[in-house]
PDB file of N, CA and C in Angstrom:
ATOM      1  N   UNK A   1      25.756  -6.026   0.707  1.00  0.00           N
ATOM      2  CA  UNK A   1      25.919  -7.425   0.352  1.00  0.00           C
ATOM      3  C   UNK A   1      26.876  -7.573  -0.823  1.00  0.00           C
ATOM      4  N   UNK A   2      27.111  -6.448  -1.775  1.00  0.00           N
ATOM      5  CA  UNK A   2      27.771  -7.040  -2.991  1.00  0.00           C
ATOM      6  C   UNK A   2      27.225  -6.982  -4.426  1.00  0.00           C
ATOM      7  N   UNK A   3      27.620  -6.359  -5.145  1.00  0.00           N
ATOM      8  CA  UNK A   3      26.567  -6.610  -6.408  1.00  0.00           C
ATOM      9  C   UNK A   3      26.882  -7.544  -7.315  1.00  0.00           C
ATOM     10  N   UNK A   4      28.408  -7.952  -7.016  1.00  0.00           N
ATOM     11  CA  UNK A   4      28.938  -9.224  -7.516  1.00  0.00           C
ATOM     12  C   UNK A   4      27.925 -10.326  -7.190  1.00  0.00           C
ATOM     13  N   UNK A   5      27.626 -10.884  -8.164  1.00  0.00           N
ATOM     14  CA  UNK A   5      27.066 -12.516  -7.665  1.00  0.00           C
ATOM     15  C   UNK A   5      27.999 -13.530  -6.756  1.00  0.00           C
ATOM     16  N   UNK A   6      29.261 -13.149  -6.906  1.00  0.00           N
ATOM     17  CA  UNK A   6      30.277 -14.131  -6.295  1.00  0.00           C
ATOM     18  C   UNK A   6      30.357 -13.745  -4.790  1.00  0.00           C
ATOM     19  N   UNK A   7      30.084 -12.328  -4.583  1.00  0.00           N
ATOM     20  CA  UNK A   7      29.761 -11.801  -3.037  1.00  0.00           C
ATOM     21  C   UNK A   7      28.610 -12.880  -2.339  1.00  0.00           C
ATOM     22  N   UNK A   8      27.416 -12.121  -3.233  1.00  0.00           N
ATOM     23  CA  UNK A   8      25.931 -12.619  -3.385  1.00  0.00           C
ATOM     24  C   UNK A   8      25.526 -13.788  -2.412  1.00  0.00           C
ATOM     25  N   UNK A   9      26.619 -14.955  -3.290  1.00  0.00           N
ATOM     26  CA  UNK A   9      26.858 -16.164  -3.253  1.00  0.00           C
ATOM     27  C   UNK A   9      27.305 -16.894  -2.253  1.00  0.00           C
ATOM     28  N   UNK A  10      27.964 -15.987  -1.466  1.00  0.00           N
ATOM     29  CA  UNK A  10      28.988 -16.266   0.242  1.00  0.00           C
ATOM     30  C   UNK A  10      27.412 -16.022   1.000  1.00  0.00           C
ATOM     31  N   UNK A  11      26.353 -15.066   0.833  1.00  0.00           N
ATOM     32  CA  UNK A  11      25.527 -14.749   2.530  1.00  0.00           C
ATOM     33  C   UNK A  11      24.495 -15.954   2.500  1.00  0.00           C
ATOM     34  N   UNK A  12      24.115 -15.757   3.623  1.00  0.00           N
ATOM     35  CA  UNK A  12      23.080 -16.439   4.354  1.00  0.00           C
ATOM     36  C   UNK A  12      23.418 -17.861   4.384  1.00  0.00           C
ATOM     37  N   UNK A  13      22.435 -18.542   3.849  1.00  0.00           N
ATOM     38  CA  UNK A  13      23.052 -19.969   4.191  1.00  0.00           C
ATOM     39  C   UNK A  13      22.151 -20.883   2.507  1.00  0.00           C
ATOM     40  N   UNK A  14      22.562 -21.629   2.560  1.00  0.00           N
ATOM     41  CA  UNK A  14      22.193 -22.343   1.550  1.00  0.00           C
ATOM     42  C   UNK A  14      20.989 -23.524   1.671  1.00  0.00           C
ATOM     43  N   UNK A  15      20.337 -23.487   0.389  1.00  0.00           N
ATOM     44  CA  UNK A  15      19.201 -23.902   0.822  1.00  0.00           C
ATOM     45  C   UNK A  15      18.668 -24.750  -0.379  1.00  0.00           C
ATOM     46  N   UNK A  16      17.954 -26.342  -0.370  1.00  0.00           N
ATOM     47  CA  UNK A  16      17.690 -26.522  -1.611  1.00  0.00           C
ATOM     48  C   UNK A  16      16.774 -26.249  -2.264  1.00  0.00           C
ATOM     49  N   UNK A  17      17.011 -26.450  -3.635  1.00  0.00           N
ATOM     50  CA  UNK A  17      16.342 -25.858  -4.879  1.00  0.00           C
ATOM     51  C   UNK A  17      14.866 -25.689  -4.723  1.00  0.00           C
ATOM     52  N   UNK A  18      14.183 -27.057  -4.241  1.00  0.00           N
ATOM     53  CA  UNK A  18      13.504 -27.113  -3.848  1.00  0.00           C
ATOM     54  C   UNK A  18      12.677 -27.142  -2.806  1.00  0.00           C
ATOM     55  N   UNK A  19      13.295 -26.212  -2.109  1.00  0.00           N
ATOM     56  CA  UNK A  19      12.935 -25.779  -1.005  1.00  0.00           C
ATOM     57  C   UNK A  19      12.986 -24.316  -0.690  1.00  0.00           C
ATOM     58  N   UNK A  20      12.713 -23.424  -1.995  1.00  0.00           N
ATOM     59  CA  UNK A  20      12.963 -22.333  -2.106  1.00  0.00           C
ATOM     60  C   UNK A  20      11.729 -21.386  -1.747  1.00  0.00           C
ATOM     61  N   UNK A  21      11.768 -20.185  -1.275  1.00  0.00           N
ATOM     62  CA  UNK A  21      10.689 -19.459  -0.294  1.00  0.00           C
ATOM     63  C   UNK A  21      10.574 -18.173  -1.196  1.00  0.00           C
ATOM     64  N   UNK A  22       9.850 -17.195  -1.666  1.00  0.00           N
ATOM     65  CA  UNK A  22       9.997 -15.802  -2.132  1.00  0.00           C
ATOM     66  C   UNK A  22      10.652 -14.995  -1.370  1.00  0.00           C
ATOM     67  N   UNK A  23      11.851 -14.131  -1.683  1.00  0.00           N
ATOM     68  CA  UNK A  23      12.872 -13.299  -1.302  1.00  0.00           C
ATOM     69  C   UNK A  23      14.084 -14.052  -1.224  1.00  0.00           C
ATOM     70  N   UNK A  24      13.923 -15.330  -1.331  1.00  0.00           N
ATOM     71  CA  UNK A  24      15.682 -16.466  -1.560  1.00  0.00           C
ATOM     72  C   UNK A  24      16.021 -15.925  -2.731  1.00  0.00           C
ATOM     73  N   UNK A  25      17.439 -16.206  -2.825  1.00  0.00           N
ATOM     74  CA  UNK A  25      18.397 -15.508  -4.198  1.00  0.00           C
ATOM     75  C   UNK A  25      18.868 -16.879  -5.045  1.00  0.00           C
ATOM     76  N   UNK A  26      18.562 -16.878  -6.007  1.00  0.00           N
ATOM     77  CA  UNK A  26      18.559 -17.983  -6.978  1.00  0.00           C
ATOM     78  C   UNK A  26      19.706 -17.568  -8.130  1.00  0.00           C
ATOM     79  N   UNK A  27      20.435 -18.545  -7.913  1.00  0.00           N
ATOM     80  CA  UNK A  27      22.049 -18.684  -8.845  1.00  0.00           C
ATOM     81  C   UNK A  27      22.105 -19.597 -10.140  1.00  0.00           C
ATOM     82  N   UNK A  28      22.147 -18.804 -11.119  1.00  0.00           N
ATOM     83  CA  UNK A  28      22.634 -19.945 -12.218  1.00  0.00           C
ATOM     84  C   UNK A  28      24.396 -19.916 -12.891  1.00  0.00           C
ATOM     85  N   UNK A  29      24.950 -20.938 -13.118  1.00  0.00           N
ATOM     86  CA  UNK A  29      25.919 -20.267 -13.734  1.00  0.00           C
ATOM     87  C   UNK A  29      26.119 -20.504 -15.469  1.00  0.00           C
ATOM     88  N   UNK A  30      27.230 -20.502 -16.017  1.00  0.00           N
ATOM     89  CA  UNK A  30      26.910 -20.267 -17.804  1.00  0.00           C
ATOM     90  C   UNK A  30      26.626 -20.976 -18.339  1.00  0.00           C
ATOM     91  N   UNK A  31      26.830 -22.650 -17.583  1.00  0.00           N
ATOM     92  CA  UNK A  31      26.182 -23.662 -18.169  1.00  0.00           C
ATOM     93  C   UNK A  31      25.857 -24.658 -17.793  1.00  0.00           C
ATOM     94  N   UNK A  32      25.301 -26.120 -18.201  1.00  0.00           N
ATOM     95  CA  UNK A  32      25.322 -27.085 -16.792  1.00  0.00           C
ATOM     96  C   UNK A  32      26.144 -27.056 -16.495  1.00  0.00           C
ATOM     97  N   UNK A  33      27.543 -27.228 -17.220  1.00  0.00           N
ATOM     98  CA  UNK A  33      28.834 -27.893 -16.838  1.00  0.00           C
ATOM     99  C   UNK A  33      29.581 -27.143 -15.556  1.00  0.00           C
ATOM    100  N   UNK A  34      28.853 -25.689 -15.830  1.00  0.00           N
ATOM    101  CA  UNK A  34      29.796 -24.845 -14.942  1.00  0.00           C
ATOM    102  C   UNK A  34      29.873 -25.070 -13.498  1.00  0.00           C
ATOM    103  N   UNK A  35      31.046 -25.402 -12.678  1.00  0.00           N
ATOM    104  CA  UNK A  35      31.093 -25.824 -10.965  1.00  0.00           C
ATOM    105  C   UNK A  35      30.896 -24.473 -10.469  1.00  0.00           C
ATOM    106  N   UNK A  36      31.117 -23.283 -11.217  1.00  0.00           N
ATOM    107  CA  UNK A  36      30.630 -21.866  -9.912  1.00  0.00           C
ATOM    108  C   UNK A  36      29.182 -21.094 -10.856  1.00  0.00           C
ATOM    109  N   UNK A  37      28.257 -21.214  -9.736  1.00  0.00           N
ATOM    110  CA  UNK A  37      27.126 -20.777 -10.239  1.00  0.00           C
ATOM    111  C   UNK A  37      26.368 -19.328  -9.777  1.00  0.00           C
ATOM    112  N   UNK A  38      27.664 -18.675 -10.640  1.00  0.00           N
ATOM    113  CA  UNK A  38      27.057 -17.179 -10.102  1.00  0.00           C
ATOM    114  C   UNK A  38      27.780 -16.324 -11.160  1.00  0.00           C
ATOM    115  N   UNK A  39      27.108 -17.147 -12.341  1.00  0.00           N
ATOM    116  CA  UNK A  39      26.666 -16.093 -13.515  1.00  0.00           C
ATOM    117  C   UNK A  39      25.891 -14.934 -13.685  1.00  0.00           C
ATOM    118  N   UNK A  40      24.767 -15.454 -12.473  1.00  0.00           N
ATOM    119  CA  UNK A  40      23.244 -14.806 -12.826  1.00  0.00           C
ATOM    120  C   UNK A  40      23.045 -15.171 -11.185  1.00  0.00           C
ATOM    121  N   UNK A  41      21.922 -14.032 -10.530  1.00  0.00           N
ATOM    122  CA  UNK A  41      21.314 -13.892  -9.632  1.00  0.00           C
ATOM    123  C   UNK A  41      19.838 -13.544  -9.946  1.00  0.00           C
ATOM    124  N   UNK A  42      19.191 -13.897  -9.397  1.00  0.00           N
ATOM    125  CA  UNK A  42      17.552 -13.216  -8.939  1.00  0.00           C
ATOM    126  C   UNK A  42      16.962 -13.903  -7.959  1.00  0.00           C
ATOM    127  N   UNK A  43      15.734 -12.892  -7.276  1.00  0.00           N
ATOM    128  CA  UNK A  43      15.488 -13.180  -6.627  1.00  0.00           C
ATOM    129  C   UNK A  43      13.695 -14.063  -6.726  1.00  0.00           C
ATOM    130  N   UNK A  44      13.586 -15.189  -5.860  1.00  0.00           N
ATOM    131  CA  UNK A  44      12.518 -15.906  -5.970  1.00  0.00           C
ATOM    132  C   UNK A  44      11.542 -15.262  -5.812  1.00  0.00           C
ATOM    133  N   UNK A  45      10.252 -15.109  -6.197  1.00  0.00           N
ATOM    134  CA  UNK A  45       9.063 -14.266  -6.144  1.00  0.00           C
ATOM    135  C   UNK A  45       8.035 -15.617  -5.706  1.00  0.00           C
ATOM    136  N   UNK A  46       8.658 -16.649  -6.243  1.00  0.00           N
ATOM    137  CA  UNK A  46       6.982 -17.769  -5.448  1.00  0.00           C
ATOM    138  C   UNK A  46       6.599 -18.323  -6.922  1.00  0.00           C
ATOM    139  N   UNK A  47       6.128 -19.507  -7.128  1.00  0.00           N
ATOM    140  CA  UNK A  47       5.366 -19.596  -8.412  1.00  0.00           C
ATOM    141  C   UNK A  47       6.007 -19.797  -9.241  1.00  0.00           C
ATOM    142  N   UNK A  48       7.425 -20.546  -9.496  1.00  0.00           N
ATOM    143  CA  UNK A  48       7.897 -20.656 -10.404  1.00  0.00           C
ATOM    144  C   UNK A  48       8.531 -19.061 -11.065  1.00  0.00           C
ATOM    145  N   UNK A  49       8.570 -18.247 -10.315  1.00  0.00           N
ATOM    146  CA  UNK A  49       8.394 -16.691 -10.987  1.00  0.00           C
ATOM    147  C   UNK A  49       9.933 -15.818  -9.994  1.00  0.00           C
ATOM    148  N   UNK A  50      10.771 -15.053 -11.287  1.00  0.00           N
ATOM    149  CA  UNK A  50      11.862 -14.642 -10.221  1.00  0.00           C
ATOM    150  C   UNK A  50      11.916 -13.712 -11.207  1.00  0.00           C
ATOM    151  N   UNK A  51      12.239 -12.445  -9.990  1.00  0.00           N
ATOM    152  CA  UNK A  51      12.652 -11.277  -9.828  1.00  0.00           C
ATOM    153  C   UNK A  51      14.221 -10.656 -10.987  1.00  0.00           C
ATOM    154  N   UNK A  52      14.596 -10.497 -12.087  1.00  0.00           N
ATOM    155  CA  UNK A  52      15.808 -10.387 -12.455  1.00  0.00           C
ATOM    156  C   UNK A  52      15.944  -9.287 -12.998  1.00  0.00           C
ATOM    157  N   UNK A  53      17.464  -8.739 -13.033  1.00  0.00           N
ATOM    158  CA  UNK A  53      17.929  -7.287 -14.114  1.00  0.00           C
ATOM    159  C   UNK A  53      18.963  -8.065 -14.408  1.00  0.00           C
ATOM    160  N   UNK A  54      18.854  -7.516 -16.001  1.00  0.00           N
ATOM    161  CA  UNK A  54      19.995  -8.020 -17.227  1.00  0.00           C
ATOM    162  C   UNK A  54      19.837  -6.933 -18.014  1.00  0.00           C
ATOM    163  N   UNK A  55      21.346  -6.941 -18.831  1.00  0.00           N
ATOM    164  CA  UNK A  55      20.779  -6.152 -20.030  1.00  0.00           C
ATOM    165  C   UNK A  55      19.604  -6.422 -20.862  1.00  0.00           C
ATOM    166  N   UNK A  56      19.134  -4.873 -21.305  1.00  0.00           N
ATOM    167  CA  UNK A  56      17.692  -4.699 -21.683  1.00  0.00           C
ATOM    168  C   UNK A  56      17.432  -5.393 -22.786  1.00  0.00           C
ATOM    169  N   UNK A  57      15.916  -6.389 -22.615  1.00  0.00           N
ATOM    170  CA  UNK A  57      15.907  -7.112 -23.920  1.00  0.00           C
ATOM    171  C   UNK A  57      13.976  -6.362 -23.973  1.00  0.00           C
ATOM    172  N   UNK A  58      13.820  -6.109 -25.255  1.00  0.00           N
ATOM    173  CA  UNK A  58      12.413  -5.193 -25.449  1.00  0.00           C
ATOM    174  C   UNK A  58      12.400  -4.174 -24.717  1.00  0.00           C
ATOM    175  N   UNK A  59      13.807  -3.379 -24.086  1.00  0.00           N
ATOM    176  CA  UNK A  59      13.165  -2.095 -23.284  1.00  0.00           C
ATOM    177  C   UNK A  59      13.078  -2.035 -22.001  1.00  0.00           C
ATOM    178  N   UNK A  60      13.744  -3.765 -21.798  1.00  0.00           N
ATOM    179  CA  UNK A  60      13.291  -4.018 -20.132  1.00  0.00           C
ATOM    180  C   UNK A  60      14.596  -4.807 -19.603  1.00  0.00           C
ATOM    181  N   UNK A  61      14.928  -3.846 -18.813  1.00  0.00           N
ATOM    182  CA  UNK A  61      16.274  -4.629 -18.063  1.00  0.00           C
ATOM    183  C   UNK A  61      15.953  -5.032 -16.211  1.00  0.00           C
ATOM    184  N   UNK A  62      14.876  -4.695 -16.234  1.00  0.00           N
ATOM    185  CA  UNK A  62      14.306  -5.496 -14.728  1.00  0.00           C
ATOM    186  C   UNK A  62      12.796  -5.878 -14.994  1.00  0.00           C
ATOM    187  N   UNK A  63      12.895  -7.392 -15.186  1.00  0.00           N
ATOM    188  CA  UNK A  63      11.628  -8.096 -15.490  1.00  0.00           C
ATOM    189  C   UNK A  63      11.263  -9.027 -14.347  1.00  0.00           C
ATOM    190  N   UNK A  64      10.127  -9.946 -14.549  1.00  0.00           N
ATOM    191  CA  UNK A  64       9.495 -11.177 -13.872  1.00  0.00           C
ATOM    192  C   UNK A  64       9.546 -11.716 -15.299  1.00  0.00           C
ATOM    193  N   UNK A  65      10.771 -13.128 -14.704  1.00  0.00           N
ATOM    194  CA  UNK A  65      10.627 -14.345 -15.734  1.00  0.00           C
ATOM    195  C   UNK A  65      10.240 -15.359 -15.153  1.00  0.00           C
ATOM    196  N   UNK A  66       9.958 -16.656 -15.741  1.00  0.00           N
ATOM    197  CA  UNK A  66       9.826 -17.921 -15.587  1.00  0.00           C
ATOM    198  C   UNK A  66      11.394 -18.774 -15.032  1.00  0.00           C
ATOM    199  N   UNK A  67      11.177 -19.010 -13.802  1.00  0.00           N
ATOM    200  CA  UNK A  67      12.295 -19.548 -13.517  1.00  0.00           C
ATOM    201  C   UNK A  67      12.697 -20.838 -14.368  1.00  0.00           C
ATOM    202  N   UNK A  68      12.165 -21.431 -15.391  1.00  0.00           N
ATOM    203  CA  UNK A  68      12.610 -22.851 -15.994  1.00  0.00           C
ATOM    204  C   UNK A  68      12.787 -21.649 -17.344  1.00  0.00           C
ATOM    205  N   UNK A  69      12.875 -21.008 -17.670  1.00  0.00           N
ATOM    206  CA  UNK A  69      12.748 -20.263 -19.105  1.00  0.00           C
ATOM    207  C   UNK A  69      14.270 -19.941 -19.544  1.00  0.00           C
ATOM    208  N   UNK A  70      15.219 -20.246 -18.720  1.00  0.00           N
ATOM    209  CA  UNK A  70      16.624 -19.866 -19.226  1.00  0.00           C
ATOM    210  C   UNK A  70      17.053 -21.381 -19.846  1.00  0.00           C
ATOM    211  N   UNK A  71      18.544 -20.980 -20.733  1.00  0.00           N
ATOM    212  CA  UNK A  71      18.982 -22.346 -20.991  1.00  0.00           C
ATOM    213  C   UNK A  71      19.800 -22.922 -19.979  1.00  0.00           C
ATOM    214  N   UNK A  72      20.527 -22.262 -18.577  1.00  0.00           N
ATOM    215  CA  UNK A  72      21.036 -23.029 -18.202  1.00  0.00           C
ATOM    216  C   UNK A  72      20.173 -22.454 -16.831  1.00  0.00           C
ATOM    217  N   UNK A  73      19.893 -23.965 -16.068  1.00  0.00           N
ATOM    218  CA  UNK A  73      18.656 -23.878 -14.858  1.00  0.00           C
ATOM    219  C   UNK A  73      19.238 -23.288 -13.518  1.00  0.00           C
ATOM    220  N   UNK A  74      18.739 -22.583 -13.130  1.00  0.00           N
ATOM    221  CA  UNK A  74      19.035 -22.220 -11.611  1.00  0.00           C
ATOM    222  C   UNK A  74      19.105 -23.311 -10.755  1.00  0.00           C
ATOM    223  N   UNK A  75      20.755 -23.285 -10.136  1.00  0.00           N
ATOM    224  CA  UNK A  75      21.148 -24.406  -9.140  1.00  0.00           C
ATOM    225  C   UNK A  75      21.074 -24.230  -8.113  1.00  0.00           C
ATOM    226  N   UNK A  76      21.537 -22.777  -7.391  1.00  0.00           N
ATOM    227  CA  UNK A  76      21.849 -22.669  -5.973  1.00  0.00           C
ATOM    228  C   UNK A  76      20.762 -21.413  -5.814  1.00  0.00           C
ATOM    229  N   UNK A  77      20.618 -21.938  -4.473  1.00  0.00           N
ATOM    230  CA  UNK A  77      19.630 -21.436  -3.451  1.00  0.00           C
ATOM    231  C   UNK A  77      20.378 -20.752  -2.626  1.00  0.00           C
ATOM    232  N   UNK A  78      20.288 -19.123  -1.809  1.00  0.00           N
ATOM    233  CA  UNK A  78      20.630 -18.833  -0.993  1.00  0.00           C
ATOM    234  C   UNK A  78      19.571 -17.798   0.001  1.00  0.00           C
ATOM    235  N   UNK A  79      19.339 -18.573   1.131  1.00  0.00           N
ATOM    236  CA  UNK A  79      18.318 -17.890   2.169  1.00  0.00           C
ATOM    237  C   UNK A  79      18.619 -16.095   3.052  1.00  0.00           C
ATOM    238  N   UNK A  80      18.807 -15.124   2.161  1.00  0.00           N
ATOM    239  CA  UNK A  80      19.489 -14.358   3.266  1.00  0.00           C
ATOM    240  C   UNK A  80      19.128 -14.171   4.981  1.00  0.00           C
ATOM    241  N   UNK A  81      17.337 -13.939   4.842  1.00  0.00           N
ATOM    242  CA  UNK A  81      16.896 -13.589   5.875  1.00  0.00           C
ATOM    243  C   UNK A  81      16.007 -15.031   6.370  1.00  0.00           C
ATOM    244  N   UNK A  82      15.437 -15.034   7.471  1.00  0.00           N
ATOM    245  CA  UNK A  82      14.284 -16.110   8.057  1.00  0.00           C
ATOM    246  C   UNK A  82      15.250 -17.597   8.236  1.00  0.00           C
TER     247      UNK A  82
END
């Protein structure tokens, strides 16, 4: 698939925000303002709760965060599979 987010960002099909399923790939980009939103990838886990690796903050560079917990909000939805 790409480890680029901008790859990432081309599969499956698109899907809205709110209408997001666990294993959808969730895009933010650097800020509201930004028109391409594939700064950041992770994947939806369900629950408000997504799957991410970033550089390591406490030791941990693949965590479960709070999807509302960043400053700029995850916009795009992408469905790979189902």
């Amino acid at each position: 698939m790409g480890a680029w987010t901008g790859a990432q960002n081309t599969k499956g099909r698109a899907v809205a925000i709110g209408s997001r399923l666990p294993g959808d790939l969730v895009f933010r980009g650097r800020s509201d303002n930004d028109p391409d939103p594939t700064a950041h990838v992770a994947i939806c886990l369900g629950g408000n709760k997504i799957l991410e690796a970033s550089p390591p903050r406490n030791g941990q560079s693949i965590r479960i965060s709070d999807l509302h917990n960043h400053g700029t909000p995850y916009s795009k939805v992408r469905r790979i599979f189902g």
